[in-house]
Protein backbone atom coordinates (compact mmCIF):
# COMPACT_ATOMS: atom_id res chain seq x y z
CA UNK A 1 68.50 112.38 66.44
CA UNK A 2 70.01 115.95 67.19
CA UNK A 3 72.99 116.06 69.00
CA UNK A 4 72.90 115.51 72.55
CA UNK A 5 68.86 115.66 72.53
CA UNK A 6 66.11 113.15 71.90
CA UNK A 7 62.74 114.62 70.86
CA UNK A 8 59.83 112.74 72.15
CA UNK A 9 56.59 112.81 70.00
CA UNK A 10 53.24 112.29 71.55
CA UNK A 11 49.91 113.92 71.41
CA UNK A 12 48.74 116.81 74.04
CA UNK A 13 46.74 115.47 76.49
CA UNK A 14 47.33 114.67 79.54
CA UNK A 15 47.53 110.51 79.29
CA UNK A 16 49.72 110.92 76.42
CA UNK A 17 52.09 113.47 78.21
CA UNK A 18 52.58 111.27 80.91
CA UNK A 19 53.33 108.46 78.74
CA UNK A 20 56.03 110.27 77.00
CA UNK A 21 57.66 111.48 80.02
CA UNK A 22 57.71 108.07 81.61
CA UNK A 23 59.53 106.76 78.37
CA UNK A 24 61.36 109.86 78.67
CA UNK A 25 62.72 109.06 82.23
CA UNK A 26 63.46 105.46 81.44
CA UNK A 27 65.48 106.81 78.14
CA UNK A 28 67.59 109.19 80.59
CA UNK A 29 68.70 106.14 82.35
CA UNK A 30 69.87 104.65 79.31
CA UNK A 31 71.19 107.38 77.66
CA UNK A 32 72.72 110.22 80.96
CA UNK A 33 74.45 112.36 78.41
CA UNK A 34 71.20 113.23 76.52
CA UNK A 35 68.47 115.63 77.48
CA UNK A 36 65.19 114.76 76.86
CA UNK A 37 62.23 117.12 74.79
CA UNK A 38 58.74 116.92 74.60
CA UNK A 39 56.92 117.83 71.72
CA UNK A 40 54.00 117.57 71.17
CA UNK A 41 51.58 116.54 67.97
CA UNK A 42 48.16 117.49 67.52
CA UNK A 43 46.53 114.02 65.81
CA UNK A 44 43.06 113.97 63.88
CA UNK A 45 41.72 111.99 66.96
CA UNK A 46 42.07 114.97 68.97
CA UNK A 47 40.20 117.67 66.57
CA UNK A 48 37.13 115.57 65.62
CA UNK A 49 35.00 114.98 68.86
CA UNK A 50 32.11 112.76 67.40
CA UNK A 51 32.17 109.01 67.63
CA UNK A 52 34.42 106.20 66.35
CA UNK A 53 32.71 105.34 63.46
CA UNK A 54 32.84 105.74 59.99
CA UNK A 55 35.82 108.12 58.82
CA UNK A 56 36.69 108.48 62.68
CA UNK A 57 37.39 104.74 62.41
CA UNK A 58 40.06 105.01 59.93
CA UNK A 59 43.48 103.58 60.55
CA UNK A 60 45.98 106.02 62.22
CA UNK A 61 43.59 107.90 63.49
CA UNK A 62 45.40 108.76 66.88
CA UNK A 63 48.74 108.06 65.55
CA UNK A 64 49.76 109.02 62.05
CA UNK A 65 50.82 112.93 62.24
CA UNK A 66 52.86 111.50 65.29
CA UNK A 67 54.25 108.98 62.95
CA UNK A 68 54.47 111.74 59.93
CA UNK A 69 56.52 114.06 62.72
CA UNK A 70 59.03 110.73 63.15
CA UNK A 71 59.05 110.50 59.25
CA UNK A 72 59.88 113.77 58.58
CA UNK A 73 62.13 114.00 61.83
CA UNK A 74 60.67 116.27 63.74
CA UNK A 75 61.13 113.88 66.83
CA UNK A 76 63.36 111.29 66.69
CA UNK A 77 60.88 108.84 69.36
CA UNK A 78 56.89 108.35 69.09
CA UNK A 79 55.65 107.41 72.22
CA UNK A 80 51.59 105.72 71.48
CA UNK A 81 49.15 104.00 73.25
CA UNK A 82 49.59 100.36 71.55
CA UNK A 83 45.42 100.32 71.35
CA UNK A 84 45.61 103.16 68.84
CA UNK A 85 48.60 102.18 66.59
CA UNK A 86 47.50 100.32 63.08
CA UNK A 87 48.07 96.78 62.90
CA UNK A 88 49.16 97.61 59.97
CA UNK A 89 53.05 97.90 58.46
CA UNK A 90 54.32 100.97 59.21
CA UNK A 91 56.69 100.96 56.44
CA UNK A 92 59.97 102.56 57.23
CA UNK A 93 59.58 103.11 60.76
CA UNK A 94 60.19 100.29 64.02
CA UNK A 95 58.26 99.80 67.27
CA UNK A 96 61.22 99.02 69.10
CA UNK A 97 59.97 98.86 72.63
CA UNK A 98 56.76 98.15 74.22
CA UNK A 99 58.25 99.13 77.56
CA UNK A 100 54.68 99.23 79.81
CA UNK A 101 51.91 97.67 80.04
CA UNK A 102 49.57 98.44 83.19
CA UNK A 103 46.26 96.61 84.07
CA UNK A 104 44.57 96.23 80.39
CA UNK A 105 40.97 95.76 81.93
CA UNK A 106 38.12 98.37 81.38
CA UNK A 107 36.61 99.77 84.04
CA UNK A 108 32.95 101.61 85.45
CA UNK A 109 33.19 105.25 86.75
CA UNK A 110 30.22 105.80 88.24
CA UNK A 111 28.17 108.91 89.82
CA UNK A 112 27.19 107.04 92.80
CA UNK A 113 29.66 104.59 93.17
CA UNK A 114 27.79 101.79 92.15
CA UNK A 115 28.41 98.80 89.60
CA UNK A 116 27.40 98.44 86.49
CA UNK A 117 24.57 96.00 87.59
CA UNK A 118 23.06 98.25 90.40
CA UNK A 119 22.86 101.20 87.80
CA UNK A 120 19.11 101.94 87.39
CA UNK A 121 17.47 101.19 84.23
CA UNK A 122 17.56 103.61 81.17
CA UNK A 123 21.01 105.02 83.36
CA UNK A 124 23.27 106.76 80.41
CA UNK A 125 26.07 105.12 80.20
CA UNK A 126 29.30 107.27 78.27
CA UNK A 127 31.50 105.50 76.06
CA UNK A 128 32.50 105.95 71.75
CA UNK A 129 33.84 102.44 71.72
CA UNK A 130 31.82 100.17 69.48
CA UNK A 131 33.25 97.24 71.75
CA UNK A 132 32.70 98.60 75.06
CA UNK A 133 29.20 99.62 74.13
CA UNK A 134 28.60 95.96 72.62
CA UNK A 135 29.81 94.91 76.36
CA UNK A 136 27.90 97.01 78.14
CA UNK A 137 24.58 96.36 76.51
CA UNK A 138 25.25 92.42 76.49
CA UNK A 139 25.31 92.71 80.18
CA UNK A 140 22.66 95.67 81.11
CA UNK A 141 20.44 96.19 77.79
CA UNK A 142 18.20 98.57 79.41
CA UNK A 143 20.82 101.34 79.81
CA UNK A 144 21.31 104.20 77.82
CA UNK A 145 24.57 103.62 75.87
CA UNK A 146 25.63 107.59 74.67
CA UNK A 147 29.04 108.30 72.85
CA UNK A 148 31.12 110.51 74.91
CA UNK A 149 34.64 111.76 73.98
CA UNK A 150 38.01 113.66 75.20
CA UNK A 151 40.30 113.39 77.80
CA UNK A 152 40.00 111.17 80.39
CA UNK A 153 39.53 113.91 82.90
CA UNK A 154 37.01 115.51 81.15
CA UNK A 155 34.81 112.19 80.71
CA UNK A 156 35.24 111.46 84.40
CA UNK A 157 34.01 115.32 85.04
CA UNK A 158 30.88 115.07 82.81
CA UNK A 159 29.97 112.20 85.23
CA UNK A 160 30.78 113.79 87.98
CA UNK A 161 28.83 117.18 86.70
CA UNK A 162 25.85 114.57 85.95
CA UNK A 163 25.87 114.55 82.24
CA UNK A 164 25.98 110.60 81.93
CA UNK A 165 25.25 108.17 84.90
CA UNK A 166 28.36 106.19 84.52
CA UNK A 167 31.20 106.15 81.99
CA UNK A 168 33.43 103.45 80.92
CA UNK A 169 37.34 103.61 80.95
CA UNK A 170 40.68 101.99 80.80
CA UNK A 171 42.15 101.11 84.34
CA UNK A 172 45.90 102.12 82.78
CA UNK A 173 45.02 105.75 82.41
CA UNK A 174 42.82 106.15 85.67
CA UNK A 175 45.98 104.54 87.26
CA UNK A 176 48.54 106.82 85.42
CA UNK A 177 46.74 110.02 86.19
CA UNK A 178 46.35 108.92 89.68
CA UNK A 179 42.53 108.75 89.39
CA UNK A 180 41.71 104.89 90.55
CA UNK A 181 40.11 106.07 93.80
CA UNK A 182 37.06 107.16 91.36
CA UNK A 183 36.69 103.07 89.86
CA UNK A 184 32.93 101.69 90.77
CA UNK A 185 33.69 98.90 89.05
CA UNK A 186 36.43 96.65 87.07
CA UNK A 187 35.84 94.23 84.71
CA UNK A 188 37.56 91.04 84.50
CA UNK A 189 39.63 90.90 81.12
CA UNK A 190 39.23 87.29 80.45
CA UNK A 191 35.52 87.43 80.86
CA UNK A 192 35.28 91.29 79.01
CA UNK A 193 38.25 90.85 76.78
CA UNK A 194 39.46 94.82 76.34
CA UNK A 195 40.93 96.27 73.71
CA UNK A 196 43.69 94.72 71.88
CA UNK A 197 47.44 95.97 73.32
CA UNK A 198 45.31 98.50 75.88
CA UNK A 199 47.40 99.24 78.72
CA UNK A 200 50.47 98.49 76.75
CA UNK A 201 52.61 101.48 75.28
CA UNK A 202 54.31 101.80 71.81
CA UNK A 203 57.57 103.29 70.79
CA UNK A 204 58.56 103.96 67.23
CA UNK A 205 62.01 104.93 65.91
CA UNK A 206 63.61 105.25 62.87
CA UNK A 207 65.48 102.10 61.23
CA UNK A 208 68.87 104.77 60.46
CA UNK A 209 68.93 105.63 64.80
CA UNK A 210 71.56 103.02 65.80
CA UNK A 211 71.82 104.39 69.21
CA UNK A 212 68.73 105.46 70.08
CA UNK A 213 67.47 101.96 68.97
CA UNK A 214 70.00 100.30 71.22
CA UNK A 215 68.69 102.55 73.89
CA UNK A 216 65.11 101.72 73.60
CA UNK A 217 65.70 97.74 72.81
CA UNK A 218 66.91 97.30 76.51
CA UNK A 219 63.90 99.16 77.92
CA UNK A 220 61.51 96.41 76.30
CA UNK A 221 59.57 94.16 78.37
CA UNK A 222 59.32 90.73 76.34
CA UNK A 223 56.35 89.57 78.46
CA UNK A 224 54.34 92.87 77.06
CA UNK A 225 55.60 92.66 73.93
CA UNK A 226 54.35 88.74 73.41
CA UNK A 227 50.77 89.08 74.94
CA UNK A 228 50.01 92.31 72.83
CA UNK A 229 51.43 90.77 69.40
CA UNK A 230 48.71 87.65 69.98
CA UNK A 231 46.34 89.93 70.78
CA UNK A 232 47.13 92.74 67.64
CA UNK A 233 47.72 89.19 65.29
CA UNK A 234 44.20 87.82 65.81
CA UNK A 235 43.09 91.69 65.21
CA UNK A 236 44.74 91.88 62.29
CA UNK A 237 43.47 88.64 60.99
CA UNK A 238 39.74 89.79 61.96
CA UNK A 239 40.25 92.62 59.51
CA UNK A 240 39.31 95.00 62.01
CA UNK A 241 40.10 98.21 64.43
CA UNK A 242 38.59 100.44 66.95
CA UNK A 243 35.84 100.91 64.82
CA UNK A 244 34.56 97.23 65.51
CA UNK A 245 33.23 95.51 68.21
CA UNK A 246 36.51 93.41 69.35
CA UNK A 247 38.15 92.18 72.25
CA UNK A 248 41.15 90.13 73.24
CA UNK A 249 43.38 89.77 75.84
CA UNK A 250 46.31 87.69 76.16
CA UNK A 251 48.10 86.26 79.56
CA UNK A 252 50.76 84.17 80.55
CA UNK A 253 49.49 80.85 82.07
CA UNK A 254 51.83 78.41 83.57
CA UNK A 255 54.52 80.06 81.02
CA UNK A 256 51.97 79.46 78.31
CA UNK A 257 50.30 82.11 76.15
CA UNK A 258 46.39 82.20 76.44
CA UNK A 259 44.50 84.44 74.19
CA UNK A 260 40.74 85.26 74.91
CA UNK A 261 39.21 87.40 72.49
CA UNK A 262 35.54 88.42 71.14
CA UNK A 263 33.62 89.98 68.52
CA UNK A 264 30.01 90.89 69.02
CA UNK A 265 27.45 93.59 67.73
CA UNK A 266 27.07 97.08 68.49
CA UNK A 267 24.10 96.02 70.39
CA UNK A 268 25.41 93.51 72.16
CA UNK A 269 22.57 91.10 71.17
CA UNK A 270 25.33 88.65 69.65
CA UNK A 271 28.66 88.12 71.08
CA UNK A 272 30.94 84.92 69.96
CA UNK A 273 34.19 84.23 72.35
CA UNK A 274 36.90 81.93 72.49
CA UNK A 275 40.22 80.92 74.43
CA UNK A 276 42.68 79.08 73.32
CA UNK A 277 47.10 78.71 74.54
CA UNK A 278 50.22 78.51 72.24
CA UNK A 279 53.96 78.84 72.22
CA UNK A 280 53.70 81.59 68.95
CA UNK A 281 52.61 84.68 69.91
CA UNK A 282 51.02 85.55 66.36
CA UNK A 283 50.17 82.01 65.61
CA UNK A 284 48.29 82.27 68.55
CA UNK A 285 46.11 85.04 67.06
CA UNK A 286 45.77 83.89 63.97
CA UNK A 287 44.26 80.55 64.95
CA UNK A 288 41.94 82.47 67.30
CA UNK A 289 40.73 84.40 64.79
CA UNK A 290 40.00 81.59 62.65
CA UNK A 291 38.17 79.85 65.29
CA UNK A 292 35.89 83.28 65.53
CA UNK A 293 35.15 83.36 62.26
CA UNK A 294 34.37 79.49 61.54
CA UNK A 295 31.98 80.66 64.83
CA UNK A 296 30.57 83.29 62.79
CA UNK A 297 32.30 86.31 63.70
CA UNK A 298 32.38 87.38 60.45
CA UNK A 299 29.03 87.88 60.06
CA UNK A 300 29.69 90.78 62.70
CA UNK A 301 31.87 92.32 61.25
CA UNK A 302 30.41 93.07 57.77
């Protein structure tokens, strides 16, 4: 870390900025006689525009220059969206803090306000997420699904421009970006299991930064931190990532874990779901998982 500044690592856009300078503001808290720098990281996620799949679904594909930056310490804090970061080791470096996590449901933006079931049929329906387009035609199969990528301002304008009928987004950037007046409709997380750690932030620092790990250790919020490890364990265990059709979300219950989680096809023509609670946050995954796959999830996910 240089000397009386912390450099804060995140991609350009305009989630990501405001992500960083939240962590930033909590960080100035912690640490008054440091200022606080913004630098941004252009990732491969934001230069190839075509849908998740294939080499677009590789690990690190939102993340890893911003974790090469850290590496090579160009910024001395990486400040991700927990959704995009690998499961994965990432050798050398820490996620200290998950500091945030905001509502981790999905949600329908729609041209004319209405919900996903009032949308009429062959409606186009925006979204490059195998999962969300597995949900979407499980519940309406006579809408258009059609990938759609960028910012989240510029999705919610090619809606609003009529390009696509209705997209489908995360309610934590709508709400950072002060855009939740435009939600038609949300979708319940236990019943439409999102992403696993959406919502949730990730911050990375190098093992050797004593103080700047001390600093970001008390901004942790345990409660975030256990539901997205159950819900990134049972990911891991599937053997899969954003370029797969899976779910989970995790919740505290009467001061007991719950994980729900899903895998389905593309198509939505199969989806397999289970719940179950435990005291181990990646035990809790783990077992999940195995319960998908003795369902036969991994049939899905060949």
């Amino acid at each position: 870390m240089s000397a009386g500044t912390v450099r804060i690592g995140a991609r350009a856009s305009p989630l990501s900025l405001w992500q960083a300078r939240w962590v930033a503001s909590r960080l100035r808290t912690e640490l008054p006689d440091h200022d606080m720098e913004l630098v941004t990281v252009t990732t491969r996620g934001d230069v190839h525009t075509g849908p998740l799949t294939g080499a677009a679904g590789e690990i690190g594909f939102f993340t890893s220059e911003i974790e090469t930056a850290l590496l090579n310490q160009r910024v001395d804090v990486a400040v991700h969206s927990l959704k995009d970061l690998p499961t994965s080791d990432s050798g050398s470096l820490l996620v200290v803090a998950v500091p945030l996590r905001d509502d981790p449901s999905d949600v329908l933006v729609s041209r004319t306000g209405q919900p996903l079931s009032e949308l009429s049929k062959g409606a186009r329906v925006g979204t490059s997420s195998p999962r969300r387009a597995c949900l979407v035609r499980s519940l309406r199969p006579d809408v258009e699904v059609v990938p759609i990528r960028g910012n989240v301002d510029t999705r919610v304008r090619k809606v609003q421009e009529g390009n696509f009928d209705a997209v489908v987004l995360a309610a934590a950037g709508l709400f950072r970006l002060g855009l939740l007046d435009l939600v038609s409709e949300r979708f319940d997380p236990g019943l439409l299991p999102p992403a696993p750690g959406q919502g949730a932030l990730a911050v990375q620092a190098r093992p050797d930064d004593k103080v700047l790990i001390a600093a970001l250790k008390r901004i942790d919020e345990p409660d975030a931190r256990e539901s997205t490890a159950a819900e990134r364990a049972c990911l891991q265990a599937l053997g899969g990532g954003c370029s797969r059709p899976i779910g989970a979300h995790a919740r505290f219950v009467t001061n007991r874990l719950t994980l729900t989680a899903f895998v389905g096809s593309e198509d939505g023509s199969r989806v397999v779901r289970t719940e179950a609670s435990g005291d181990s946050a990646e035990e809790l995954g783990r077992s999940v998982a195995a319960e998908l796959l003795r369902m036969g999830a991994g049939e899905l996910l060949v």
